[in-house]
Protein backbone atom coordinates (compact mmCIF):
# COMPACT_ATOMS: atom_id res chain seq x y z
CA UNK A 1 -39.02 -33.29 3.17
CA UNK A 2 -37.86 -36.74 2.62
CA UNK A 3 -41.12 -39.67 2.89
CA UNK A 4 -41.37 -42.92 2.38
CA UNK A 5 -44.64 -45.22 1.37
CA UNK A 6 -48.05 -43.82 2.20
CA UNK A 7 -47.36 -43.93 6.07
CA UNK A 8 -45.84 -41.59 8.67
CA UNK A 9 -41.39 -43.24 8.57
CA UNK A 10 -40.62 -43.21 12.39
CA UNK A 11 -38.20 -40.28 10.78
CA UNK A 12 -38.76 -37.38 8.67
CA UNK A 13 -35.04 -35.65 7.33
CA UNK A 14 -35.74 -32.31 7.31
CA UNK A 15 -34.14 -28.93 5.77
CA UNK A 16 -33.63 -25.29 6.47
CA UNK A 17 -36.74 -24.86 3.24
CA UNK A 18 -38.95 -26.67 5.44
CA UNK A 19 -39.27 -24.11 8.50
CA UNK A 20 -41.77 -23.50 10.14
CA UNK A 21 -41.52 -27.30 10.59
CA UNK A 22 -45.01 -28.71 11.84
CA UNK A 23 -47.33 -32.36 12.16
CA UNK A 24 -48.74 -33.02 10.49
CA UNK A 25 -46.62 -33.02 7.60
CA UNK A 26 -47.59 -32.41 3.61
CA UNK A 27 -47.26 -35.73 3.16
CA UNK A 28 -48.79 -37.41 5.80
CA UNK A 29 -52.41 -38.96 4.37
CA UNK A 30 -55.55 -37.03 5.25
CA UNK A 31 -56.66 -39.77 7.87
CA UNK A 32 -53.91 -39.72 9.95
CA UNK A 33 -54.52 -36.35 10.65
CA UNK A 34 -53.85 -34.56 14.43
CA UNK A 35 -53.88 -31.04 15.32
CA UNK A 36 -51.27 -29.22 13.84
CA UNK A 37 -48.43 -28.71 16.25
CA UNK A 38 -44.61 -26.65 15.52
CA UNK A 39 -41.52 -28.06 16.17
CA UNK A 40 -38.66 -26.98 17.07
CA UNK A 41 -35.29 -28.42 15.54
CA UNK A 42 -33.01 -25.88 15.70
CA UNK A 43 -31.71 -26.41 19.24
CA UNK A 44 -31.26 -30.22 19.16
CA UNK A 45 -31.61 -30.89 15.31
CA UNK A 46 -34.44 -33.21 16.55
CA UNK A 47 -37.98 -33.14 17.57
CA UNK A 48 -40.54 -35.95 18.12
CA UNK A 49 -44.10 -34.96 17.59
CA UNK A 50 -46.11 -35.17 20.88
CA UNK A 51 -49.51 -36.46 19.10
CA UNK A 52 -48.09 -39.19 16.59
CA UNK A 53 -44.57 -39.89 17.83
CA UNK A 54 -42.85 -38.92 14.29
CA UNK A 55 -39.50 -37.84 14.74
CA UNK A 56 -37.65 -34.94 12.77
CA UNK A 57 -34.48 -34.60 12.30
CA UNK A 58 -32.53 -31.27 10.52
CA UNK A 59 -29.98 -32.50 7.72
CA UNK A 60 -26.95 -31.80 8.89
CA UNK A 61 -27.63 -32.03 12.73
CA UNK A 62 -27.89 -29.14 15.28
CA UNK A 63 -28.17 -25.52 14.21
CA UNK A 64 -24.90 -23.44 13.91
CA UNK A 65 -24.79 -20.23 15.47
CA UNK A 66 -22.92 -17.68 14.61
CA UNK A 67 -21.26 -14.31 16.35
C-alpha cells in the first residue's frame, strides 16, 4: 500500500496483496482512527471510504474476469 507523509493522501494505490482492503489503513496514525469498514475495489477498481473520504484505487484499474 503506497502512503505518503503522516496523513491520510486523498488516494491510496492499492494491490491484489492488500485484500481484504479496509479503513482504516496500516498506515493511517492511531488518531485518525474510524471504525473499520471493507471496501470493495474489484468491481470499479475504486472505492472511497464512507467515514474519512480516502479513496482507493486497484493498480492496474478494474478487476479482469475471466471464463
Amino acid at each position: 500500500m503506497a502512503d505518503t507523509a503522516g496523513t491520510a493522501p486523498s488516494v491510496v494505490d492499492v494491490t491484489p496483496a492488500d485484500m481484504p482492503l479496509y479503513c482504516p489503513n496500516p498506515a493511517m496514525p492511531l488518531w485518525s482512527s474510524h471504525p473499520r469498514v471493507f471496501l470493495d475495489v474489484g468491481v470499479t477498481g475504486e472505492a472511497m471510504c464512507p467515514y474519512c473520504g480516502t479513496r482507493y484505487r486497484l493498480r492496474g484499474g478494474q478487476a479482469r474476469h475471466e471464463n
